[in-house]
Protein backbone atom coordinates (compact mmCIF):
# COMPACT_ATOMS: atom_id res chain seq x y z
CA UNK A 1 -12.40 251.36 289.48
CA UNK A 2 -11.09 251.45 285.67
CA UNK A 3 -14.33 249.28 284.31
CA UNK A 4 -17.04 250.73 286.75
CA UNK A 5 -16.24 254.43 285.65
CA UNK A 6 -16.24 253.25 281.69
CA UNK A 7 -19.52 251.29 282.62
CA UNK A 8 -20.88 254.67 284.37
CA UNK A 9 -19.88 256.53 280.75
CA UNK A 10 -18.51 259.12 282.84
CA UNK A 11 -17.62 260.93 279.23
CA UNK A 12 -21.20 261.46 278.83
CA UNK A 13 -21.59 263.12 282.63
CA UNK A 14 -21.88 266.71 283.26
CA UNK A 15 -18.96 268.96 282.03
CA UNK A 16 -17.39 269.30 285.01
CA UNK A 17 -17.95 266.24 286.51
CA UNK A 18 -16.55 264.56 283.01
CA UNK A 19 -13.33 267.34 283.41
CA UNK A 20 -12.76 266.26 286.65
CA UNK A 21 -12.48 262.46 286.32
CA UNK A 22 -10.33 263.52 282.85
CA UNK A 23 -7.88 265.36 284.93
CA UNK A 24 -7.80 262.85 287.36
CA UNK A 25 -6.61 260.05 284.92
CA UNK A 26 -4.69 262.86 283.24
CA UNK A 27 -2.69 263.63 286.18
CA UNK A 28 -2.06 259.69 287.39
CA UNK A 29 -0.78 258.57 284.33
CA UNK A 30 1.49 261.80 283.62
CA UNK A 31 2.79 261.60 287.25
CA UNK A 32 3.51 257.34 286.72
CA UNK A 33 5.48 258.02 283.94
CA UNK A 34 7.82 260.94 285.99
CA UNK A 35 8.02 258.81 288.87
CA UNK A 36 11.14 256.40 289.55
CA UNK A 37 9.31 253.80 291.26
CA UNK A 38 5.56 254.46 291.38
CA UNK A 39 2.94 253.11 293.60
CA UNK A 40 1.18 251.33 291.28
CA UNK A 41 2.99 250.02 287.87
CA UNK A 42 3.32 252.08 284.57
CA UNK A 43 2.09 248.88 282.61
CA UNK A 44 -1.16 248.78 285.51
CA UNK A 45 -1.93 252.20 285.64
CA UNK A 46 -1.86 252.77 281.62
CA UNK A 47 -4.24 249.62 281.49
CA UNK A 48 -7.08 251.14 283.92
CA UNK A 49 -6.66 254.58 282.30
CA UNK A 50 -7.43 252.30 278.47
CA UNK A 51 -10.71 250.51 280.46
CA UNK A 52 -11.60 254.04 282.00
CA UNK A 53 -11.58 255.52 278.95
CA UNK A 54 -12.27 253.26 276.45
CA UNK A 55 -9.36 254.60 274.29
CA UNK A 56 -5.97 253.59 274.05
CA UNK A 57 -4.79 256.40 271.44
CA UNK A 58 -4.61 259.22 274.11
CA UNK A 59 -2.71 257.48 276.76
CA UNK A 60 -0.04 256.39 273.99
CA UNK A 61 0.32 260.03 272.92
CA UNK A 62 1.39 261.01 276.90
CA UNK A 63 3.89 257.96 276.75
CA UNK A 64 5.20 259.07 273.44
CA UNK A 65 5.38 263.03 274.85
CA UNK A 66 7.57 261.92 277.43
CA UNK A 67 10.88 261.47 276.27
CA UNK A 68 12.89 260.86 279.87
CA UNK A 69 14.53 258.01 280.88
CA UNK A 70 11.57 257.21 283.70
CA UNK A 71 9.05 256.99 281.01
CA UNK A 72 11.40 254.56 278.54
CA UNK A 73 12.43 252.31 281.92
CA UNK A 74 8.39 252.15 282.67
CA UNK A 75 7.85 251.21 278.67
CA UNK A 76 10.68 248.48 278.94
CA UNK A 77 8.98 247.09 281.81
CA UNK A 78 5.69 247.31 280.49
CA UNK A 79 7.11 245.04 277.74
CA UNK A 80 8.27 242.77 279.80
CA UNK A 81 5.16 242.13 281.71
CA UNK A 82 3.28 242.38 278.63
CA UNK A 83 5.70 240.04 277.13
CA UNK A 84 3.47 237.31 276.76
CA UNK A 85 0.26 239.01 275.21
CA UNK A 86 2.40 240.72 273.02
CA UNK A 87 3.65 236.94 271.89
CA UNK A 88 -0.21 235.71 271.70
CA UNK A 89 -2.12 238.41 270.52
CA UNK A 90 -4.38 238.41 273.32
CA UNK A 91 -5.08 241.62 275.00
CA UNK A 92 -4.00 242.41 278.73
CA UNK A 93 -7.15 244.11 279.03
CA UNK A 94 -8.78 242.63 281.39
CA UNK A 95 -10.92 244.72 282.30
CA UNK A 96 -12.35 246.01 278.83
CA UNK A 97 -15.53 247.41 279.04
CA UNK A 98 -17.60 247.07 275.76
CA UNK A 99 -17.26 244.92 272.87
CA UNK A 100 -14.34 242.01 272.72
CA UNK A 101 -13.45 243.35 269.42
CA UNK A 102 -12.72 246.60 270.71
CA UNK A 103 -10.72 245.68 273.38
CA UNK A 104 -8.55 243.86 270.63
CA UNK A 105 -8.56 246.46 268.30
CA UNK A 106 -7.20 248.56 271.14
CA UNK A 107 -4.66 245.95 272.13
CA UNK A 108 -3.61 246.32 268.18
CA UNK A 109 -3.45 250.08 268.54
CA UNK A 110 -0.42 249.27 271.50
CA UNK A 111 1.23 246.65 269.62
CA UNK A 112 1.82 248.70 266.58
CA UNK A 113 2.81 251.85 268.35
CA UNK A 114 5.53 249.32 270.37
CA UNK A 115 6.68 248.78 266.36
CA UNK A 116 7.05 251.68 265.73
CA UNK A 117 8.74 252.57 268.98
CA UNK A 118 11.41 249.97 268.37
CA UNK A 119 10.73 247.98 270.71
């Protein structure tokens, strides 16, 4: 779903149509990082809403707004199951659509916010 809509350039779609799939990822990753034990996991649903978007800065600055203990659990296991990407340098995106370099350079964007989140 995440890499057809960012291949569709839904940003570029009709106003509306553009709101609606905004709120949509919006609303999904606000209501993973309030949930106790979502469907889907935090570290899952934050990587389709980077390939739907193409952006990782946005989806950081909802993490970062959420100061509960739900959202730091889902950023300690999103560590963990990052752990070994964030060891290599290669990007969990897998799913990045567009350029290699800007999936990296988005990868980047997460490991230094991690820094600087002390983790």
């Amino acid at each position: 779903m995440a890499r057809g809509l960012a291949a569709a350039g839904w940003p570029q779609w009709p106003r509306q149509q553009a709101q609606a799939v905004a709120g949509f990822l919006d609303a999904w990753w606000t209501r993973t990082l309030r949930t106790q034990s979502p469907p889907t996991l935090a570290s899952e649903v934050f990587e389709s809403c980077v390939t739907a978007g193409s952006s990782v800065t946005p989806w950081l600055a909802r993490w970062e707004m959420e100061k509960g203990p739900i959202a730091r659990q889902h950023l300690a296991e999103s560590v963990h199951w990052w752990r070994e990407e964030l060891d290599s340098g290669d990007s969990p995106f897998s799913w990045w659509w567009g350029a290699e370099a800007e999936g990296r350079a988005a990868w980047q964007e997460v490991r230094l916010w991690l820094a600087g989140q002390g983790r």
